[in-house]
Protein backbone atom coordinates (compact mmCIF):
# COMPACT_ATOMS: atom_id res chain seq x y z
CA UNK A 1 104.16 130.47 58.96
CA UNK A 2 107.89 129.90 59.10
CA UNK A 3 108.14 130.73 62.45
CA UNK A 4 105.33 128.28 63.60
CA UNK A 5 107.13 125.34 61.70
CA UNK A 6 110.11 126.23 63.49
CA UNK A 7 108.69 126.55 66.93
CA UNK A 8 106.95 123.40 66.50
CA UNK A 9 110.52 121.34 65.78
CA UNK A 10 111.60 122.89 68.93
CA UNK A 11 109.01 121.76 71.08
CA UNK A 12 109.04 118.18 69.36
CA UNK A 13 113.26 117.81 69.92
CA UNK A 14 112.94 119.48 73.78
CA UNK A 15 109.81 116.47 74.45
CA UNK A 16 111.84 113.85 72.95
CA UNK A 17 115.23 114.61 74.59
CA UNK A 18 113.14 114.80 78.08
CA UNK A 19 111.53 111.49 77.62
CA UNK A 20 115.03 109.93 76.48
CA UNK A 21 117.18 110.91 80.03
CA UNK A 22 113.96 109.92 81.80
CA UNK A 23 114.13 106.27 80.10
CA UNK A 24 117.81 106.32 80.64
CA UNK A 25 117.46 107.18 84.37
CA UNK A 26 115.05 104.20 84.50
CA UNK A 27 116.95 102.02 83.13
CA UNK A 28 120.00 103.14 85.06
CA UNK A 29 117.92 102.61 88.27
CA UNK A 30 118.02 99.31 87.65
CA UNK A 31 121.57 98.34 87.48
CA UNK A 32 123.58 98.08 90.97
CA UNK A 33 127.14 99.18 90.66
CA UNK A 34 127.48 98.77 94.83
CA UNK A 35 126.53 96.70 97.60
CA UNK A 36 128.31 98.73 100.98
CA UNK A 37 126.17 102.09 100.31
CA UNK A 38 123.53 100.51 103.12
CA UNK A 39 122.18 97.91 104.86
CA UNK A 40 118.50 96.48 104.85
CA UNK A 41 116.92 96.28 108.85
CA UNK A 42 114.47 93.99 110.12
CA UNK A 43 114.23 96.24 113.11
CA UNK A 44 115.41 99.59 113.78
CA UNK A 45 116.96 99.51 117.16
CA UNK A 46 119.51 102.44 118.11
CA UNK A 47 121.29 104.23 115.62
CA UNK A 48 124.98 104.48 115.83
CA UNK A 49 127.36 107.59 116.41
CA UNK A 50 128.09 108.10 112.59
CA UNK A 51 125.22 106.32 111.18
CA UNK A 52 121.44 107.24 109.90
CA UNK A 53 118.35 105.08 109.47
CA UNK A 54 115.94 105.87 106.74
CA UNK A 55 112.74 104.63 106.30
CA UNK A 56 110.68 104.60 102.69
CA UNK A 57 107.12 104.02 102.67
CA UNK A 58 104.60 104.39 99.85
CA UNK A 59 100.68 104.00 99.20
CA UNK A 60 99.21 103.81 96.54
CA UNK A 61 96.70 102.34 94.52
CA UNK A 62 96.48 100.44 90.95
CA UNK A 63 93.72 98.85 89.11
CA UNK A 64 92.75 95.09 89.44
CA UNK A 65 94.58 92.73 86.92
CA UNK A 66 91.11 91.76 85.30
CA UNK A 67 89.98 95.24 84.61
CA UNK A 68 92.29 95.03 81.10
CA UNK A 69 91.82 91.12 80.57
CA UNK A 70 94.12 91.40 77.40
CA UNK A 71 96.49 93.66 79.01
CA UNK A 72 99.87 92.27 80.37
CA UNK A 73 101.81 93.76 83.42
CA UNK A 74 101.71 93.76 86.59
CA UNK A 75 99.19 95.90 88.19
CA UNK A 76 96.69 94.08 90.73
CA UNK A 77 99.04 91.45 91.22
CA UNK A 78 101.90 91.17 94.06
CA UNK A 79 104.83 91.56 91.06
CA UNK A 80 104.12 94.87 91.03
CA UNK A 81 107.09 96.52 92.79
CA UNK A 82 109.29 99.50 93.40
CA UNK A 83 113.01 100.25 93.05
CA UNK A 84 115.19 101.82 95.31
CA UNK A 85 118.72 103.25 94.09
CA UNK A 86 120.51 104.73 96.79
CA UNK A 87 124.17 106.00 95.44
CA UNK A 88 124.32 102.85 92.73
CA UNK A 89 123.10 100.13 95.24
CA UNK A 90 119.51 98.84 94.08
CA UNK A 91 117.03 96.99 95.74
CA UNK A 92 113.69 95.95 94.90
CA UNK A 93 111.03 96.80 97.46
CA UNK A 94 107.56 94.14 97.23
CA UNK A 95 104.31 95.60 99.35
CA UNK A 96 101.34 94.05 101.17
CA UNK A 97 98.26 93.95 98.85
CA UNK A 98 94.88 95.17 99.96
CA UNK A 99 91.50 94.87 97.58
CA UNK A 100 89.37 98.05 98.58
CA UNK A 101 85.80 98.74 97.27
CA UNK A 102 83.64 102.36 97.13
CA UNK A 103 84.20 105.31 97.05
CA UNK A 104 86.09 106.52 100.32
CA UNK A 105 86.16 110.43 99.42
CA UNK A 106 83.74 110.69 96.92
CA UNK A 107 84.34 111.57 93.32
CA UNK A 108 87.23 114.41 94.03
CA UNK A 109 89.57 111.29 95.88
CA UNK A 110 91.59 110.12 93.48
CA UNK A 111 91.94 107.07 95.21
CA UNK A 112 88.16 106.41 95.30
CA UNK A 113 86.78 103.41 93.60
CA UNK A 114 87.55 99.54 93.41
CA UNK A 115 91.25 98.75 93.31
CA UNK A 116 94.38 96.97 94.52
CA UNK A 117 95.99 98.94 97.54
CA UNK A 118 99.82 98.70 97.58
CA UNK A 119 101.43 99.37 100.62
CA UNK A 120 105.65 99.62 100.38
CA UNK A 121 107.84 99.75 103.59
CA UNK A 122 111.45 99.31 104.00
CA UNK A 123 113.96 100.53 106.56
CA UNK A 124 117.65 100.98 105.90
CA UNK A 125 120.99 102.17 107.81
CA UNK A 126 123.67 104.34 106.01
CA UNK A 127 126.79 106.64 106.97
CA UNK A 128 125.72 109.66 107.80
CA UNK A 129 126.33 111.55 104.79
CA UNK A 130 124.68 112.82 101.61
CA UNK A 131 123.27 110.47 98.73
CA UNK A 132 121.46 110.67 95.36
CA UNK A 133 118.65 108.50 95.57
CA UNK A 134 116.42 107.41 92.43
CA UNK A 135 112.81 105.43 92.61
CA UNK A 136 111.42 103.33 89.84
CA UNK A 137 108.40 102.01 89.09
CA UNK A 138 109.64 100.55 85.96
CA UNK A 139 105.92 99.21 84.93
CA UNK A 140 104.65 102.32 84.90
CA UNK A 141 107.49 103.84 83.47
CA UNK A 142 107.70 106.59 86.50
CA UNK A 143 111.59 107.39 87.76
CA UNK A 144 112.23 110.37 90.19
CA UNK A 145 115.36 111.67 91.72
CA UNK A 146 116.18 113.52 94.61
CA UNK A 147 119.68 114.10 97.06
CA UNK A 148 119.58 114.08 100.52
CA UNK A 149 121.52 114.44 103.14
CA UNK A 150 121.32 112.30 106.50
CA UNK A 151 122.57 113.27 109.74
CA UNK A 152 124.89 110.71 111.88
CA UNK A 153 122.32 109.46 115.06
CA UNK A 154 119.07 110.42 113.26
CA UNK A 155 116.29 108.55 112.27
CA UNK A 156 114.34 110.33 108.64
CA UNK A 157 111.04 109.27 107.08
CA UNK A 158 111.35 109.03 103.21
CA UNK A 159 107.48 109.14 102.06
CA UNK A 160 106.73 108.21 98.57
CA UNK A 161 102.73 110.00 97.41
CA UNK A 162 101.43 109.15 94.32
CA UNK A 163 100.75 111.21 91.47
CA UNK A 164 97.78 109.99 89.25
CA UNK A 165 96.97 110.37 85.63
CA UNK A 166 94.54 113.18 84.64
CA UNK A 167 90.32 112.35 84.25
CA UNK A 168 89.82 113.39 80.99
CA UNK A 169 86.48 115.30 80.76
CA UNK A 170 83.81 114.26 78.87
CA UNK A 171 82.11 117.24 78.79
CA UNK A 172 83.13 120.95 77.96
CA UNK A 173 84.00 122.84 79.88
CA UNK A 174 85.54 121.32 82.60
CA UNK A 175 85.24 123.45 85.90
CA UNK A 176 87.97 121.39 87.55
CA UNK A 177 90.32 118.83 86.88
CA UNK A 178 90.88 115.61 89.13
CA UNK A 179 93.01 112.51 88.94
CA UNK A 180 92.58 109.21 89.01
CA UNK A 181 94.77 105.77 89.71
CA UNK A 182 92.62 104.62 87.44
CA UNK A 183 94.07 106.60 84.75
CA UNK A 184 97.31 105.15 86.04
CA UNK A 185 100.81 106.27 87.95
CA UNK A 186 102.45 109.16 86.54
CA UNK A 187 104.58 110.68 89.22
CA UNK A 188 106.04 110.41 92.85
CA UNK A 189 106.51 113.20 94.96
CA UNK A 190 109.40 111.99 97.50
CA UNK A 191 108.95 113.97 100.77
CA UNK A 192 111.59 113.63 103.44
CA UNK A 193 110.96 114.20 107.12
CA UNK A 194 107.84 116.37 106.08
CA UNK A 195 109.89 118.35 103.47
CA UNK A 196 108.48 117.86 99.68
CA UNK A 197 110.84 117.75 96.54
């Protein structure tokens, strides 16, 4: 019985000290400490001897902002955002909004059903080099971290997929598991030039 008690502590301290350097990641995400790590394009154009471009594009969906009408935040609405931390420079990246009705794949797309469509695009030029970069979506409470390293003349794709919140089954026993965006953002998985994290 000891041991159990014991065990249980454990598991309770390891949780809590996870969830406390995620927060603090988040909330150092936030905070610029630079402003010469890069430089935002409105078009690409060639990339210098020395230099990299790096694109970041995400899409995902949210629910409306009237499917919780006494919830606050920001979900359905065009203050929903991402940040970008590249090496202690931060900027905040705002998408195009899309309403989108059915069910596209059926019940096993997670993505299927009546939502808000977010799509995030943003293109940047560094040194060629290699950077820690962190992305926040500080409503949702999702941070993720990942270095990279950019070769001088090249041009890199930084996609950012969505990873949904579990379905909880009604039912046992569950044959499968699926996710939803209804059941809200719980993860990015950032995949550079085709290569996942």
């Amino acid at each position: 019985m000891k041991r159990r008690i014991v065990c249980g502590l454990f598991l309770t301290v390891a949780v809590t000290s996870g969830c406390a350097s995620s927060s603090q990641l988040l909330r150092a995400s936030t905070i610029s400490t630079r402003s010469d790590v890069f430089q935002e394009l409105a078009d690409g154009g060639s990339v210098p001897q020395g230099s990299a471009d790096l694109r970041v594009v995400a899409s995902l969906k949210t629910h409306r902002s009237d499917r919780y009408p006494s919830g606050r935040g920001t979900h359905g609405t065009p203050d929903y955002q991402l940040v970008l931390n590249i090496d202690g420079q931060v900027t905040w990246l705002r998408a195009s909004l899309k309403e989108e009705y059915g069910e596209a794949g059926g019940m096993t797309d997670p993505e299927a059903g009546e939502g808000i469509r977010y799509r995030f695009k943003k293109d940047f030029r560094l040194k060629a080099g290699t950077y820690r970069i962190i992305v926040a979506v500080p409503e949702d409470g999702v941070v993720v971290e990942r270095t990279i390293t950019l070769v001088g003349g090249s041009t890199n794709d930084l996609v950012l997929e969505p990873i949904y919140g579990i379905v909880t089954a009604r039912k046992p026993p569950a044959v499968y598991s699926r996710t939803s965006f209804l059941e809200g953002l719980r993860g990015l998985a950032m995949v550079l030039n085709g290569e996942r994290s």
